[in-house]
N, C-alpha and C. Protein backbone atom coordinates (compact mmCIF):
# COMPACT_ATOMS: atom_id res chain seq x y z
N UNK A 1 13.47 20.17 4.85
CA UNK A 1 13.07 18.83 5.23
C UNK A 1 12.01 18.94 6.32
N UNK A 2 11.01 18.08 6.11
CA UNK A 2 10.21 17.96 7.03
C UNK A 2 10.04 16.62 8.28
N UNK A 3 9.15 16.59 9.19
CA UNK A 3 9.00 15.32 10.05
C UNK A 3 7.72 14.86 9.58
N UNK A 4 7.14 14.25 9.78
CA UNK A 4 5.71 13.18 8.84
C UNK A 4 5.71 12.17 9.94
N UNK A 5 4.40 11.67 10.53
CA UNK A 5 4.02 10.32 11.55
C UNK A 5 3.36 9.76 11.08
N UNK A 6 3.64 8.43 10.46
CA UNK A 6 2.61 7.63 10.64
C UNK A 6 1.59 6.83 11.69
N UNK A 7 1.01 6.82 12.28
CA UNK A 7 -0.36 6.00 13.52
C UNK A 7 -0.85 4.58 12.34
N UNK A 8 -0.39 3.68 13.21
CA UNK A 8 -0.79 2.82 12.80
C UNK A 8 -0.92 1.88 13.88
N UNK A 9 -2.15 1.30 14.47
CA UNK A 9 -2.36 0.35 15.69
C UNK A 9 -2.02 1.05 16.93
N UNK A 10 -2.38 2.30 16.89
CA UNK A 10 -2.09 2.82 18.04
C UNK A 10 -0.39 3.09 18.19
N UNK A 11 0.46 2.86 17.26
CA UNK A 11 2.18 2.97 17.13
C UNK A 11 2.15 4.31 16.29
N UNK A 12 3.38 4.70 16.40
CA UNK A 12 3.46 6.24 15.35
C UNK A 12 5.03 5.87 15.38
N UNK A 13 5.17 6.51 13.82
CA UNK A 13 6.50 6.25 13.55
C UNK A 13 6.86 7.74 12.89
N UNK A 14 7.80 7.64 12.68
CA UNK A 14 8.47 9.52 12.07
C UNK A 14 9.33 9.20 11.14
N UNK A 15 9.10 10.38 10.00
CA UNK A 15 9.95 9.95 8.93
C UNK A 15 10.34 11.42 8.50
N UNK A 16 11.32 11.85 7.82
CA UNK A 16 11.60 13.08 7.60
C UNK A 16 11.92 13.02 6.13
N UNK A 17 11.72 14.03 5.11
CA UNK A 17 11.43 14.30 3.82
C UNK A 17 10.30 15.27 3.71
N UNK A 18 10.55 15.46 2.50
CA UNK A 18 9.95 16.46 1.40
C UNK A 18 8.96 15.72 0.69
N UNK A 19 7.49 16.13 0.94
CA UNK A 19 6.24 15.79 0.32
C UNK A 19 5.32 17.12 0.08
N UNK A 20 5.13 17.17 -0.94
CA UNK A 20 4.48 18.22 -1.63
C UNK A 20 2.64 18.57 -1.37
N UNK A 21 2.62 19.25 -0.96
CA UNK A 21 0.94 19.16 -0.15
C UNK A 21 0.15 18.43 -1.49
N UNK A 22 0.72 18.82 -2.92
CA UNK A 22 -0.62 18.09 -3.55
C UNK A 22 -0.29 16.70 -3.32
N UNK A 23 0.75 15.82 -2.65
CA UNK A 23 0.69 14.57 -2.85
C UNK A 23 0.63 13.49 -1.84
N UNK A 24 0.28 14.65 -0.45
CA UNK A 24 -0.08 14.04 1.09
C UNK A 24 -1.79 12.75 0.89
N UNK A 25 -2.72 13.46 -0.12
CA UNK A 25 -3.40 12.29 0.12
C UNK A 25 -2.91 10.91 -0.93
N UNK A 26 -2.04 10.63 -1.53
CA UNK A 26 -1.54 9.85 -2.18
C UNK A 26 -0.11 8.84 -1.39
N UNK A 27 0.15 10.13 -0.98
CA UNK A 27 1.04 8.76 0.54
C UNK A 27 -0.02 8.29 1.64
N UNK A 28 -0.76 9.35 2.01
CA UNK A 28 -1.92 8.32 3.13
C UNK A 28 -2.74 7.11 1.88
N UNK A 29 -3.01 7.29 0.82
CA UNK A 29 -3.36 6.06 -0.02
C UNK A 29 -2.41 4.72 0.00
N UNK A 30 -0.76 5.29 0.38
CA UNK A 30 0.18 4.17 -0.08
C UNK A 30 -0.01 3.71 1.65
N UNK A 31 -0.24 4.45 2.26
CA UNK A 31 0.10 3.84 3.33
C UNK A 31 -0.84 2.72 4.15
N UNK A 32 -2.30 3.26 3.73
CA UNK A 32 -3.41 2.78 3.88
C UNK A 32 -3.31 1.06 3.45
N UNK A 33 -2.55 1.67 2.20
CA UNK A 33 -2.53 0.33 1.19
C UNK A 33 -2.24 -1.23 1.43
N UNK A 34 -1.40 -0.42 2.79
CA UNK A 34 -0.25 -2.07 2.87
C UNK A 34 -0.33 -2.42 4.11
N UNK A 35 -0.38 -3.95 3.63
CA UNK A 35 -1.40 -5.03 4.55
C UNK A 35 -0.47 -4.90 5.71
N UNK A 36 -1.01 -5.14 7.02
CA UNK A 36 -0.37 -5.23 8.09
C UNK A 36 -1.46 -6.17 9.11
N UNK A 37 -0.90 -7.26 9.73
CA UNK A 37 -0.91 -8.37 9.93
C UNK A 37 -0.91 -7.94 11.53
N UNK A 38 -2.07 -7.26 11.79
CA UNK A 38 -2.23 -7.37 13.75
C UNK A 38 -1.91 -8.54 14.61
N UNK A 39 -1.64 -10.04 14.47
CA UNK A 39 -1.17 -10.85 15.24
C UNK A 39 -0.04 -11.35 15.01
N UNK A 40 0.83 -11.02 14.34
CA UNK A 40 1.91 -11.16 13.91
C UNK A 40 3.20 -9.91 13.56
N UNK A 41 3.17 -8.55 14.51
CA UNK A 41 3.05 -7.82 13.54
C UNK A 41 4.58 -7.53 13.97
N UNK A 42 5.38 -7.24 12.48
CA UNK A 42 6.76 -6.58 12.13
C UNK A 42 6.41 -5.03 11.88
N UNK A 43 6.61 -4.71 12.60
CA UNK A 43 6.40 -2.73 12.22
C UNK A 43 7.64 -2.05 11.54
N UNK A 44 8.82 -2.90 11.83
CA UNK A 44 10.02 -2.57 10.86
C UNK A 44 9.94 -2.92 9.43
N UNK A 45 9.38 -3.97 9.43
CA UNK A 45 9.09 -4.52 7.97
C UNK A 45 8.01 -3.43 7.19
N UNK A 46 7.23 -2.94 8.18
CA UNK A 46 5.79 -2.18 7.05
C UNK A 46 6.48 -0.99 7.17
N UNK A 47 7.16 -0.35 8.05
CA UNK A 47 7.47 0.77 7.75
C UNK A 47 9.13 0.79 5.98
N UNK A 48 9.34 0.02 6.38
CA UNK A 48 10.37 -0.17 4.91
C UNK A 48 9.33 -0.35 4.00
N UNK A 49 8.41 -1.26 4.07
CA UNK A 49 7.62 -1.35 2.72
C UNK A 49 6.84 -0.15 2.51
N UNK A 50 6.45 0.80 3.56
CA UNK A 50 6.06 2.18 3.42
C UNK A 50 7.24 2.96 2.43
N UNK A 51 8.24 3.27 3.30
CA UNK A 51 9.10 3.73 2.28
C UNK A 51 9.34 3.32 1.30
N UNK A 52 9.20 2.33 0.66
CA UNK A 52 9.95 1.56 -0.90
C UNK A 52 8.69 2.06 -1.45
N UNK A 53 7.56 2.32 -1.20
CA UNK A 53 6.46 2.44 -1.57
C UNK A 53 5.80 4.08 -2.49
N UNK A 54 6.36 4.61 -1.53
CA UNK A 54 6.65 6.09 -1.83
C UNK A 54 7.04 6.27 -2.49
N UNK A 55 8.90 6.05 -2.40
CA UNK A 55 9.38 5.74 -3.59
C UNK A 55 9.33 5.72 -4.62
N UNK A 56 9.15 4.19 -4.72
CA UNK A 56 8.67 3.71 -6.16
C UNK A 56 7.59 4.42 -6.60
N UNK A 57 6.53 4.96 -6.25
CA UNK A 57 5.22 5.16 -6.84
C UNK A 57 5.07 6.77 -6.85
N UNK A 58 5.70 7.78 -6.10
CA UNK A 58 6.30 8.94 -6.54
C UNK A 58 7.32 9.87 -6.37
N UNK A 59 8.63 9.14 -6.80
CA UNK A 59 10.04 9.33 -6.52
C UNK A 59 10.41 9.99 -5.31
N UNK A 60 9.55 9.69 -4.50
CA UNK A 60 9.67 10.88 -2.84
C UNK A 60 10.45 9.65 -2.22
N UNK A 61 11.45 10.36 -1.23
CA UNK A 61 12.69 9.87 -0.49
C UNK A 61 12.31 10.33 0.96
N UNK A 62 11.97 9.51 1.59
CA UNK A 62 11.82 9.37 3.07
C UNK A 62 12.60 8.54 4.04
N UNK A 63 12.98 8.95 5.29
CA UNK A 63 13.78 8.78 6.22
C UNK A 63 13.17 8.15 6.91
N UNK A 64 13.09 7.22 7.97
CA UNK A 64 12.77 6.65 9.17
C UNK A 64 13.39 7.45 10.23
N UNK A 65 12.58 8.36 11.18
CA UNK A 65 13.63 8.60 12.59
C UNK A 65 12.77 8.28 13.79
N UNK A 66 13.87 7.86 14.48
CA UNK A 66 13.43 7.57 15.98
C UNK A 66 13.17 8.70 16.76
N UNK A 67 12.37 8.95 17.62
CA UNK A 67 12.25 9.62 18.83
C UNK A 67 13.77 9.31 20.14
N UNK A 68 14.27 10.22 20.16
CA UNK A 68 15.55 9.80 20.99
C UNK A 68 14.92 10.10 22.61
N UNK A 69 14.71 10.79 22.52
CA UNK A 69 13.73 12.00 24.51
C UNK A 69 12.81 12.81 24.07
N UNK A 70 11.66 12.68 24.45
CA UNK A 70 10.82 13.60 25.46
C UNK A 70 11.09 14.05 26.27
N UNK A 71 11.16 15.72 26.51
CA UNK A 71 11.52 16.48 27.48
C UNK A 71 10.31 16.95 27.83
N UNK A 72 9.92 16.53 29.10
CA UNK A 72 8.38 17.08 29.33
C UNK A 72 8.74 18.27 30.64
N UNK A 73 7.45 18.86 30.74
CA UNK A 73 7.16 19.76 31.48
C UNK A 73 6.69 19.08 32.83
């Protein structure tokens, strides 16, 4: 299993799963894809529609995870 970030508006989110290098530019396509609404914005909502997205369009199963701590130096 891997970790994966999405950046979107300056936000990054983390998701963990298995994506196959030939099909990394085809999730940045799904992700690109879906509308997100800068004055209004649900980032829980686009990140689910990220995942359903994947999904559906190439049976890849992705996780949402939170950042729990930064342990800095």
């Amino acid at each position: 299993m891997n970790l994966y970030a999405l950046s979107t508006n300056g936000r990054m989110f983390y998701f963990a799963g298995d994506i196959p290098v030939s099909f990394l530019s085809e999730v940045d396509k799904i992700a690109k894809g879906i509308y997100l609404d800068t004055t209004e914005c649900d980032y829980q909502t686009y990140c689910n529609h990220f995942i359903m997205a994947v999904k559906e369009k190439l049976q890849i199963e992705l996780c949402q995870k939170n950042i729990e701590y930064v342990f800095r130096k």
